[in-house]
N, C-alpha and C. Protein backbone atom coordinates (compact mmCIF):
# COMPACT_ATOMS: atom_id res chain seq x y z
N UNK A 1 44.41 148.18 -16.25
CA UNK A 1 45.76 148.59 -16.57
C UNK A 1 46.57 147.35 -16.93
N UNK A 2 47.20 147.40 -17.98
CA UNK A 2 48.23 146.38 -18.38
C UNK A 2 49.36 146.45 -18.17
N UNK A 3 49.99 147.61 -18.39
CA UNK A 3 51.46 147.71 -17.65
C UNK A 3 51.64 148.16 -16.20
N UNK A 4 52.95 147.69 -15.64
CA UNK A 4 52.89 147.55 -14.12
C UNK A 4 54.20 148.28 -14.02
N UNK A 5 54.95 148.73 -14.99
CA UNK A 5 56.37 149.65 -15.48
C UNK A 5 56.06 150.50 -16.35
N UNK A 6 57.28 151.32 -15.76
CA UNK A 6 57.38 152.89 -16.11
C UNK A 6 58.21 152.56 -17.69
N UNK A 7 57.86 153.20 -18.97
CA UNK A 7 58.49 153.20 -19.72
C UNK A 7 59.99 153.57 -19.88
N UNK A 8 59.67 154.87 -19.16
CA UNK A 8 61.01 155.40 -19.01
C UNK A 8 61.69 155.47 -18.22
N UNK A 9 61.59 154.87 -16.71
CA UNK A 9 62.94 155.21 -15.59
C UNK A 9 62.48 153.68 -14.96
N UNK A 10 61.42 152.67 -15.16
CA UNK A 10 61.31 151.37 -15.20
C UNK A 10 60.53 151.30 -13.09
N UNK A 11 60.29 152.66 -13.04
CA UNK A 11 59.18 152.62 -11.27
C UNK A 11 58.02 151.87 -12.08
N UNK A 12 57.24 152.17 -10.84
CA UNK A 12 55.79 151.38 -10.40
C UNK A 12 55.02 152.73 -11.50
N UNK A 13 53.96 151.53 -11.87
CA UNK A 13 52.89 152.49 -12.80
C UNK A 13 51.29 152.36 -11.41
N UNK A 14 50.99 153.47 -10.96
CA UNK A 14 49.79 153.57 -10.14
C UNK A 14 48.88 153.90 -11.00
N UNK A 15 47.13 153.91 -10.97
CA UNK A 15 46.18 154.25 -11.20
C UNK A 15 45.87 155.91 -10.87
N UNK A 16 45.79 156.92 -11.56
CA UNK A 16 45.78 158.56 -11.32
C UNK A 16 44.20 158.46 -12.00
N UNK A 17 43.58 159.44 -11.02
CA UNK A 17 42.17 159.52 -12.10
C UNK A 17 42.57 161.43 -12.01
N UNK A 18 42.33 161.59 -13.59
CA UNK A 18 42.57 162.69 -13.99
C UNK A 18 41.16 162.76 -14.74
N UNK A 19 40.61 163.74 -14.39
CA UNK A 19 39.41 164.42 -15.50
C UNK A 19 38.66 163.57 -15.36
N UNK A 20 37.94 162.59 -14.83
CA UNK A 20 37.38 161.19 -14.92
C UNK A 20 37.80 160.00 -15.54
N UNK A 21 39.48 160.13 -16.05
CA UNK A 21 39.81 159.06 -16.89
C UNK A 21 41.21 158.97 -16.01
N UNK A 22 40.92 157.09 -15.72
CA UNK A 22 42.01 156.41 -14.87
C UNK A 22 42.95 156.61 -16.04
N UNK A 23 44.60 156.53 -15.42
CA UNK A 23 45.25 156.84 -16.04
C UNK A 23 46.79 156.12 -15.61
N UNK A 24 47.46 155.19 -15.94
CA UNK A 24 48.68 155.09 -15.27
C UNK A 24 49.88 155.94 -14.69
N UNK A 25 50.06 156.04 -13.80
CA UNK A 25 51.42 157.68 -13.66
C UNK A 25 52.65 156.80 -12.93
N UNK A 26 53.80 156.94 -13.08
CA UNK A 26 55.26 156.37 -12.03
C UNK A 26 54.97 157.47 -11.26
N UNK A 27 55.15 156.42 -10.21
CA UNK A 27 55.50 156.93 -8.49
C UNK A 27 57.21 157.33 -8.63
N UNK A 28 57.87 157.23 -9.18
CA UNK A 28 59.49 157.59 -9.55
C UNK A 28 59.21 159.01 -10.05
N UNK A 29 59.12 158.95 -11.39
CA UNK A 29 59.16 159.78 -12.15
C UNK A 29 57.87 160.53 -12.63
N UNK A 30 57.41 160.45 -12.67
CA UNK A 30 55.77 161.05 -12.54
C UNK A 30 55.22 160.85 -13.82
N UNK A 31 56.10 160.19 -14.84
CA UNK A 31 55.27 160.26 -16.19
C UNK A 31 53.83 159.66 -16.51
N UNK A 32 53.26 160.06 -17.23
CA UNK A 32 51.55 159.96 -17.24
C UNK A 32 51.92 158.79 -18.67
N UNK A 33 51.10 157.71 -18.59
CA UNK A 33 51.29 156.34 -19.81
C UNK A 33 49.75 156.88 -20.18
N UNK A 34 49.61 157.55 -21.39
CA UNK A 34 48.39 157.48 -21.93
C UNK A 34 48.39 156.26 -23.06
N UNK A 35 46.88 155.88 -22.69
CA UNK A 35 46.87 154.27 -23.32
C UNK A 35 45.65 154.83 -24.46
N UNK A 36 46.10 155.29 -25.87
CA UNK A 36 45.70 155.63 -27.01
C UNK A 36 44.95 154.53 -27.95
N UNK A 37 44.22 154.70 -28.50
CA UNK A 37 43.88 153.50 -29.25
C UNK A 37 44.78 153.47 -30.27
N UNK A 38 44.96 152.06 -30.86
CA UNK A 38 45.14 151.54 -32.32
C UNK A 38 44.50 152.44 -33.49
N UNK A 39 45.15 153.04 -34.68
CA UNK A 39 44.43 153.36 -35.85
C UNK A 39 44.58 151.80 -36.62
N UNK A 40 43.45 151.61 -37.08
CA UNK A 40 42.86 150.56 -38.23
C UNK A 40 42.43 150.98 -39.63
N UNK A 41 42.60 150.88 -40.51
CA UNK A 41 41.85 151.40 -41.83
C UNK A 41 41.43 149.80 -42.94
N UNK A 42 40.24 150.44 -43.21
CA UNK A 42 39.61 149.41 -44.06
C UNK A 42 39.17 149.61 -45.73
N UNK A 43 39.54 148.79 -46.53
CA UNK A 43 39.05 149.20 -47.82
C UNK A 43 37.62 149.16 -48.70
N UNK A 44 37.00 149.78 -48.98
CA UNK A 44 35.03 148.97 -49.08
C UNK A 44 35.15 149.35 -50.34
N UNK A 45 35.66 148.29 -51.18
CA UNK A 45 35.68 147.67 -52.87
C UNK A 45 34.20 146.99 -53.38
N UNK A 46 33.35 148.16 -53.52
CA UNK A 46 32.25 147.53 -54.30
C UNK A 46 32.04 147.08 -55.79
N UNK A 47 31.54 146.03 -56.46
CA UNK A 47 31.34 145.76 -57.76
C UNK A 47 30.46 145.12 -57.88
N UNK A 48 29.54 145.68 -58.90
CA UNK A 48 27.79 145.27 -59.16
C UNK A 48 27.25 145.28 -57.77
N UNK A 49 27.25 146.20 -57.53
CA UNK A 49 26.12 146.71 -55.98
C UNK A 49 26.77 145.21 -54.88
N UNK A 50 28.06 145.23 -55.12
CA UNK A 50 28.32 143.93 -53.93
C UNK A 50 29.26 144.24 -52.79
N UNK A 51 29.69 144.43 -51.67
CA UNK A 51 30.97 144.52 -51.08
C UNK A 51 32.24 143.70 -50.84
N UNK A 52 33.88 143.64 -51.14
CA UNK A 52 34.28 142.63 -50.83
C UNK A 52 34.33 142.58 -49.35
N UNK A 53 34.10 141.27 -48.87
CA UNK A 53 34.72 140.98 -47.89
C UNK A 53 35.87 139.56 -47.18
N UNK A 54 36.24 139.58 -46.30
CA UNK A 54 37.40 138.47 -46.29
C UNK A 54 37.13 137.52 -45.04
N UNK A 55 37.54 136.47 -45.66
CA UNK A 55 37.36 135.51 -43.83
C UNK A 55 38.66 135.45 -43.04
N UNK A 56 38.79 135.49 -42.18
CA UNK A 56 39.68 135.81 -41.44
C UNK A 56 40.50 134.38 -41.10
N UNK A 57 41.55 134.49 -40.69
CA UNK A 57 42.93 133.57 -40.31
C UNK A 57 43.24 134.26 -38.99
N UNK A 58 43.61 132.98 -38.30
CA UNK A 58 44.52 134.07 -36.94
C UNK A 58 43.44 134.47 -35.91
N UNK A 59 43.90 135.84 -35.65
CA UNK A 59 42.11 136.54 -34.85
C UNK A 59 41.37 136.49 -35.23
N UNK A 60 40.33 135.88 -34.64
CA UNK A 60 38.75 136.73 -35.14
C UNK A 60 39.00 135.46 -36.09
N UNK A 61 39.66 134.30 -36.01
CA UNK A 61 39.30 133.44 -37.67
C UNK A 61 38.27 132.48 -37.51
N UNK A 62 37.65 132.42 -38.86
CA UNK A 62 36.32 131.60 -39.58
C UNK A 62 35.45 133.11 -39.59
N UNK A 63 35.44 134.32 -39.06
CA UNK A 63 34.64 135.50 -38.96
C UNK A 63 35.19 136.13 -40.60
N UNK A 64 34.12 137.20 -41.14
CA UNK A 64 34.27 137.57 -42.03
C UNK A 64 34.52 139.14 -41.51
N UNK A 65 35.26 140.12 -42.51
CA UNK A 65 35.37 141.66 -42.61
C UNK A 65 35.39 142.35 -43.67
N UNK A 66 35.22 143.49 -43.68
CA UNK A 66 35.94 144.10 -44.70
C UNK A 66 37.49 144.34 -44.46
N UNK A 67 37.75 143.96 -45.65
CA UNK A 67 39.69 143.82 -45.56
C UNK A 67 40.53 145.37 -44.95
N UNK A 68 41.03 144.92 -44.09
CA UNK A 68 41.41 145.86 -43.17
C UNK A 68 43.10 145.79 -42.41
N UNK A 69 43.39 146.57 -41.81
CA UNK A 69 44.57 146.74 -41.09
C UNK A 69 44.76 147.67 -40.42
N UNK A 70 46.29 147.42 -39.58
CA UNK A 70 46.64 148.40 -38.75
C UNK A 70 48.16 149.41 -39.51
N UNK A 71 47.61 150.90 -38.54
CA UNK A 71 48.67 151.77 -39.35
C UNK A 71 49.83 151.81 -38.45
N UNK A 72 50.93 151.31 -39.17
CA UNK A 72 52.50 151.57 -38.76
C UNK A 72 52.56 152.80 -38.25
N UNK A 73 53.42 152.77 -37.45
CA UNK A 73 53.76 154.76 -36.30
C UNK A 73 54.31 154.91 -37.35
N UNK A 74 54.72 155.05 -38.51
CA UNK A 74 55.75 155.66 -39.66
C UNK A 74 54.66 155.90 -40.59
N UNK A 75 53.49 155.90 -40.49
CA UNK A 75 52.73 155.49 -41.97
C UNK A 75 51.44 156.31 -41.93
N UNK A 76 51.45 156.71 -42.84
CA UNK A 76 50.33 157.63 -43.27
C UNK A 76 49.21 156.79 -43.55
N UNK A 77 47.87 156.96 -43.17
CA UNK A 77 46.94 156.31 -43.28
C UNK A 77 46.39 155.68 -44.63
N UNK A 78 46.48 156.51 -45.62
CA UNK A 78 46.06 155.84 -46.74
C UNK A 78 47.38 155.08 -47.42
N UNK A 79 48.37 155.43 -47.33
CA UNK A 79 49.57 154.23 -47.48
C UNK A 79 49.93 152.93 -46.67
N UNK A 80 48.94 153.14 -45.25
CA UNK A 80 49.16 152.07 -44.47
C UNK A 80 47.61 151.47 -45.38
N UNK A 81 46.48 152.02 -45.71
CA UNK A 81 45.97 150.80 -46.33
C UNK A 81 45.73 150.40 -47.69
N UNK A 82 46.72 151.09 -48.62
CA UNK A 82 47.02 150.80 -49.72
C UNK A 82 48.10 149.58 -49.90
N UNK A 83 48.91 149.47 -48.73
CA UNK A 83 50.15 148.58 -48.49
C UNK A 83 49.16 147.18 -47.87
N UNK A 84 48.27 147.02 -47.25
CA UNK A 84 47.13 146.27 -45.94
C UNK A 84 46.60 145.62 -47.41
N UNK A 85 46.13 146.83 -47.94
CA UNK A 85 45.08 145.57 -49.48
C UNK A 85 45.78 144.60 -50.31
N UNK A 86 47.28 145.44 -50.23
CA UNK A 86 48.07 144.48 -51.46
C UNK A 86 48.61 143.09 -50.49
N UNK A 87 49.09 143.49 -49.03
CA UNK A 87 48.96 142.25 -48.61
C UNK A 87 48.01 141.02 -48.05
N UNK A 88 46.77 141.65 -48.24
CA UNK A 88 45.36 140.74 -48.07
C UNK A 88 44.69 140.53 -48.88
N UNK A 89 44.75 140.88 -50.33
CA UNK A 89 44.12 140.95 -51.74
C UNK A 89 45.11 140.46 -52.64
N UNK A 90 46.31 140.71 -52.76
CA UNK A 90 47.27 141.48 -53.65
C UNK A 90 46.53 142.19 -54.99
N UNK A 91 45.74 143.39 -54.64
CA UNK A 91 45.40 144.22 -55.36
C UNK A 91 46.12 145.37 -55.35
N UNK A 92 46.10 146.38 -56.07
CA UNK A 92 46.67 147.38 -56.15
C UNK A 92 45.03 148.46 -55.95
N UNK A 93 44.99 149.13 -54.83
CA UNK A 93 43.64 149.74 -54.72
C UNK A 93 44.00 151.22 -54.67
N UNK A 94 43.39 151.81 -55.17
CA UNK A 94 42.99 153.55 -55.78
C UNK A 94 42.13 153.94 -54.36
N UNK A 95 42.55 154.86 -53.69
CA UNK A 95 41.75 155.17 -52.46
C UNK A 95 40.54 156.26 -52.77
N UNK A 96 39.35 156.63 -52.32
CA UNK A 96 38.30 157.28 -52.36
C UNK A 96 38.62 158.14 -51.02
N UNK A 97 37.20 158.69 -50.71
CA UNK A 97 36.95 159.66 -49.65
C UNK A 97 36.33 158.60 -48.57
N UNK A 98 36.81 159.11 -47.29
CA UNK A 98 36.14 158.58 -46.34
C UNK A 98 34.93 158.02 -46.11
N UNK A 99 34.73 157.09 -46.29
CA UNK A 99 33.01 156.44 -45.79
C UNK A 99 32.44 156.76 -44.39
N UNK A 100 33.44 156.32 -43.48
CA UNK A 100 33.26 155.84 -42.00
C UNK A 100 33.92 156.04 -41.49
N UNK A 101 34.10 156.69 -40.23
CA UNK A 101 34.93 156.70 -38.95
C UNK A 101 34.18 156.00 -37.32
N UNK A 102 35.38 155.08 -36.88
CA UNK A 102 34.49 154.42 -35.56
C UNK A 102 35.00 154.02 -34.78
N UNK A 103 34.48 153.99 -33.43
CA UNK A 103 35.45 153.89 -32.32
C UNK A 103 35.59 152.42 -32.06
N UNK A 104 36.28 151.18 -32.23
CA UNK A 104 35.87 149.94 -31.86
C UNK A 104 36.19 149.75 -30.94
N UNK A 105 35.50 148.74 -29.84
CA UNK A 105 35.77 148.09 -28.33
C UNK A 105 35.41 146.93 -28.63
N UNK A 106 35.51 145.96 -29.83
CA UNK A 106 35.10 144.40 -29.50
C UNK A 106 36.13 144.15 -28.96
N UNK A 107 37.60 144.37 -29.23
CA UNK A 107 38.43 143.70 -28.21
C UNK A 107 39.38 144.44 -27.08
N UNK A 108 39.23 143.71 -25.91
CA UNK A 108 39.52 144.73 -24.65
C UNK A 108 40.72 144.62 -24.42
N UNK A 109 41.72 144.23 -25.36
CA UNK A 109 43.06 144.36 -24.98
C UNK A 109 43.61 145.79 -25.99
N UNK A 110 42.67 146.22 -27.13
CA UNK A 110 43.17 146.98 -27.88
C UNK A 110 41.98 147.35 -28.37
N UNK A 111 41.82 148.81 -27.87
CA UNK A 111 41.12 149.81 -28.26
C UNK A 111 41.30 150.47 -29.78
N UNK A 112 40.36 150.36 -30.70
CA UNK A 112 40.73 151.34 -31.65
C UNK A 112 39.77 151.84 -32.43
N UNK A 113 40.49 153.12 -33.03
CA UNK A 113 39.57 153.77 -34.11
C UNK A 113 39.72 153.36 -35.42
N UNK A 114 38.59 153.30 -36.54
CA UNK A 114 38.66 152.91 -37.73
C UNK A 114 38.45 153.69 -38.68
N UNK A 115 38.99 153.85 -39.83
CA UNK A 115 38.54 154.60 -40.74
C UNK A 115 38.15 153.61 -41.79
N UNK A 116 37.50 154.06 -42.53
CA UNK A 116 36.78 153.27 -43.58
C UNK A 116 36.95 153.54 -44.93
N UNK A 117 37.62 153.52 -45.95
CA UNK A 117 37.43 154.74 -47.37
C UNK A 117 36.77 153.52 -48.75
N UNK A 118 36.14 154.42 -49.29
CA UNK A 118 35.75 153.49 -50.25
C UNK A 118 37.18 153.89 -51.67
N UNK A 119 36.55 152.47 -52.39
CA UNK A 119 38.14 152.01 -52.64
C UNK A 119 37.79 152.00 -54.26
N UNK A 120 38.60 151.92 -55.14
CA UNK A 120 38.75 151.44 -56.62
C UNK A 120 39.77 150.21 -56.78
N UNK A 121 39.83 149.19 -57.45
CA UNK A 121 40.88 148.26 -57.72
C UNK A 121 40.43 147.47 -59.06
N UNK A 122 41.50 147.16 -59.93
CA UNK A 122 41.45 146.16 -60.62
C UNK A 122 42.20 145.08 -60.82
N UNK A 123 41.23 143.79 -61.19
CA UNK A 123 41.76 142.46 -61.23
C UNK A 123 40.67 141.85 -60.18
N UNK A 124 40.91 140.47 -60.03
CA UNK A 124 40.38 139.57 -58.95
C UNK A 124 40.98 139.60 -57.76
N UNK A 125 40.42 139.71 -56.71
CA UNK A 125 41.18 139.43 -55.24
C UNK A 125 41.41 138.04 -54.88
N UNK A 126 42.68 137.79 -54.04
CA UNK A 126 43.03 136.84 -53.77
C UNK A 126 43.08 136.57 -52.73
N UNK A 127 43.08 135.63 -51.61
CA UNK A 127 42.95 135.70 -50.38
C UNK A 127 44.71 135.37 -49.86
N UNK A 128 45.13 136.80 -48.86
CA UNK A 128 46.39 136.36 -48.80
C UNK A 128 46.59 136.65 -47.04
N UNK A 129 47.76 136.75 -46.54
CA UNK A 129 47.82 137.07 -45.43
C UNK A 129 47.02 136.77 -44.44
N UNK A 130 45.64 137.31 -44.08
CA UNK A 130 45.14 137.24 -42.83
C UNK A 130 43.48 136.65 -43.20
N UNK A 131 43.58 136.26 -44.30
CA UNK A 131 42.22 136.05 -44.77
C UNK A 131 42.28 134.37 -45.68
N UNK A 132 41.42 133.63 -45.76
CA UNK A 132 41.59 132.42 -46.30
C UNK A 132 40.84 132.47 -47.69
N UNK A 133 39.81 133.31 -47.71
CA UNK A 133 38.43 133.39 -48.66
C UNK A 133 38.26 134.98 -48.58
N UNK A 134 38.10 135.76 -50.01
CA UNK A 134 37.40 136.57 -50.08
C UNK A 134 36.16 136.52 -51.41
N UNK A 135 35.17 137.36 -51.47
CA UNK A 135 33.98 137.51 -52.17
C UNK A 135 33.36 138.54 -52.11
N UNK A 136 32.68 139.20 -53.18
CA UNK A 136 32.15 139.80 -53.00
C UNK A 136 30.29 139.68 -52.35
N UNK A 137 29.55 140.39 -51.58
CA UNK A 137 28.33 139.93 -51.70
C UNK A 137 27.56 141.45 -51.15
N UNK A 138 26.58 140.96 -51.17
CA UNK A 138 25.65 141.82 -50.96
C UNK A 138 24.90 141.95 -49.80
N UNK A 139 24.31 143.08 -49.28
CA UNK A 139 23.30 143.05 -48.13
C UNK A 139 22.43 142.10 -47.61
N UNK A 140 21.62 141.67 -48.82
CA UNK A 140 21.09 140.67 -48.53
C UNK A 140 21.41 139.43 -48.80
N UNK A 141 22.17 138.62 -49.11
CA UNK A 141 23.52 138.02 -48.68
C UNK A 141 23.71 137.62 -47.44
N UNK A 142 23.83 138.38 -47.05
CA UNK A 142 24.97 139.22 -45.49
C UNK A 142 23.67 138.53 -44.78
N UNK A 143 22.69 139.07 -44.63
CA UNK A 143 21.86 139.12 -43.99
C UNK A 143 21.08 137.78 -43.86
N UNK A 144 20.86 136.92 -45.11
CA UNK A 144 20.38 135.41 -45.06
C UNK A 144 21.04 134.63 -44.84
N UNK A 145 22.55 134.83 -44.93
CA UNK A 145 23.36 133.88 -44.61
C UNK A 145 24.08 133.02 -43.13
N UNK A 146 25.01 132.60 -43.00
CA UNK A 146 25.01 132.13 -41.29
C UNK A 146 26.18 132.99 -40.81
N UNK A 147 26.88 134.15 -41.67
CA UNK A 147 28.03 134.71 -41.78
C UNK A 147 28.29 135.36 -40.95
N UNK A 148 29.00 135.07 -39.97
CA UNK A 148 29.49 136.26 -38.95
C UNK A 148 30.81 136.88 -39.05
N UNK A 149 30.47 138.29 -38.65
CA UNK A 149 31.56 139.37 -38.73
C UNK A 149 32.39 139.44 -37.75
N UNK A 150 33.79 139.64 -38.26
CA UNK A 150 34.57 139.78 -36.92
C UNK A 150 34.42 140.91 -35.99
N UNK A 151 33.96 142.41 -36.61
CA UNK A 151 33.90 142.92 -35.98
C UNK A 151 32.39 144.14 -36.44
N UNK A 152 31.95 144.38 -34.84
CA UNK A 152 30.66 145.30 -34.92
C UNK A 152 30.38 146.21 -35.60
N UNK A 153 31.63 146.59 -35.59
CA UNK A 153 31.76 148.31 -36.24
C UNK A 153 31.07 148.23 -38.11
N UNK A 154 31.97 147.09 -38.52
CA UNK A 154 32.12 146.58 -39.78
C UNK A 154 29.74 146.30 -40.32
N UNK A 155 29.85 145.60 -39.57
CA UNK A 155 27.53 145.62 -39.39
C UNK A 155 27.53 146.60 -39.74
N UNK A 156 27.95 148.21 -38.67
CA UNK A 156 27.34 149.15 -38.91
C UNK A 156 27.17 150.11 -40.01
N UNK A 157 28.54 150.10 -40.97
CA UNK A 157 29.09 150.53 -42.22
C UNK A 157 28.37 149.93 -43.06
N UNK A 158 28.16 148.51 -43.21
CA UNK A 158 27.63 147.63 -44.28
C UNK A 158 25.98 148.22 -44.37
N UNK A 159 25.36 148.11 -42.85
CA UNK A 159 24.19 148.54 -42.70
C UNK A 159 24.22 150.24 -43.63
N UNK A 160 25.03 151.02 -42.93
CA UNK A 160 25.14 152.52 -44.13
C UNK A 160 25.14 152.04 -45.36
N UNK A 161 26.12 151.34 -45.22
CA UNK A 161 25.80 151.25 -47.50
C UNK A 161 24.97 150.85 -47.51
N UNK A 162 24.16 149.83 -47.24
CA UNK A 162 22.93 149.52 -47.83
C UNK A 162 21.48 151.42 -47.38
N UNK A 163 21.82 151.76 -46.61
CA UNK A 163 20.92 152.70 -46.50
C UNK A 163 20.83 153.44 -47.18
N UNK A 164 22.61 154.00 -47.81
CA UNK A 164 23.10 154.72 -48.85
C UNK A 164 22.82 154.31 -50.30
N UNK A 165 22.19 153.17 -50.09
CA UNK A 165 22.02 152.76 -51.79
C UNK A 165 23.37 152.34 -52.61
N UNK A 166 24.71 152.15 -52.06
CA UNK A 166 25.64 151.65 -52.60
C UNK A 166 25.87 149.79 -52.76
N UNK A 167 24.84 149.39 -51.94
CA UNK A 167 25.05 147.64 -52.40
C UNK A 167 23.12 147.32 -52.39
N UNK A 168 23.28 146.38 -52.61
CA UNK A 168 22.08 145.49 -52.86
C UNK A 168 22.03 145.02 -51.50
């Protein structure tokens, strides 16, 4: 548990196990703090059987991803990552159908789910915001190289496209 306050009347947050899942509750006011994951969405811009991906700045930096973000409480998912590409690419990207959905736990301060959509864009990507380097490459690439991913989930997708026959 991370918080030790009540959002709303500012009591003690205790440990409640409800249903098998610990849960924070105020001893004041009884409100239940459900601790929800993060939504994330990612863009998977292939060209000539390659995927882009980005090196990271900040978290997770010198690690590579597919270019990704988090969705604003105001923001609809494919506008939160149509807005995420132009500030980590400055591309303008055309959204597809869902690739991937996934639960991530690499980091234990923030739980989240990902969606994945494959993407259309034109022009060159640029590396902006949260990324220093992007490129496109390929499976095997990925795989000979010394390149590590920031995150697990991201292996497992890459691993699908290549199963799917969408990259090299």
């Amino acid at each position: 548990m991370r918080y030790q306050h009540c959002p709303k009347c500012g009591g003690h947050l205790s440990l409640e196990e409800t249903q098998d899942v610990n849960r924070p509750k105020c001893t004041s006011c009884g409100f239940v703090f459900f601790q929800n994951p993060a939504v994330g969405v990612a863009a998977i811009l292939i060209r000539d059987r390659k995927v882009l991906l980005g090196r990271r700045i900040g978290s997770f930096s010198g690690t590579w991803c597919i270019p990704c973000g988090y969705v604003e409480y105001t923001e609809d998912v494919r506008d939160a990552l149509v807005r995420e590409m132009k500030e980590e690419t400055g591309l303008d990207f055309e959204l597809g159908d869902i690739f991937a959905v996934q639960s991530n736990f690499h980091n234990p301060a923030q739980h989240t789910v990902g969606l994945w959509f494959l993407a259309q864009a034109e022009g060159d990507p640029i590396p902006l915001d949260d990324l220093d380097q992007v490129d496109f490459f390929s499976y095997e690439e990925l795989e000979s190289s010394n390149m590590v991913l920031a995150f697990p989930t991201d292996g497992l997708v890459l691993k699908s496209l290549k199963d799917k026959d969408f990259i090299d």
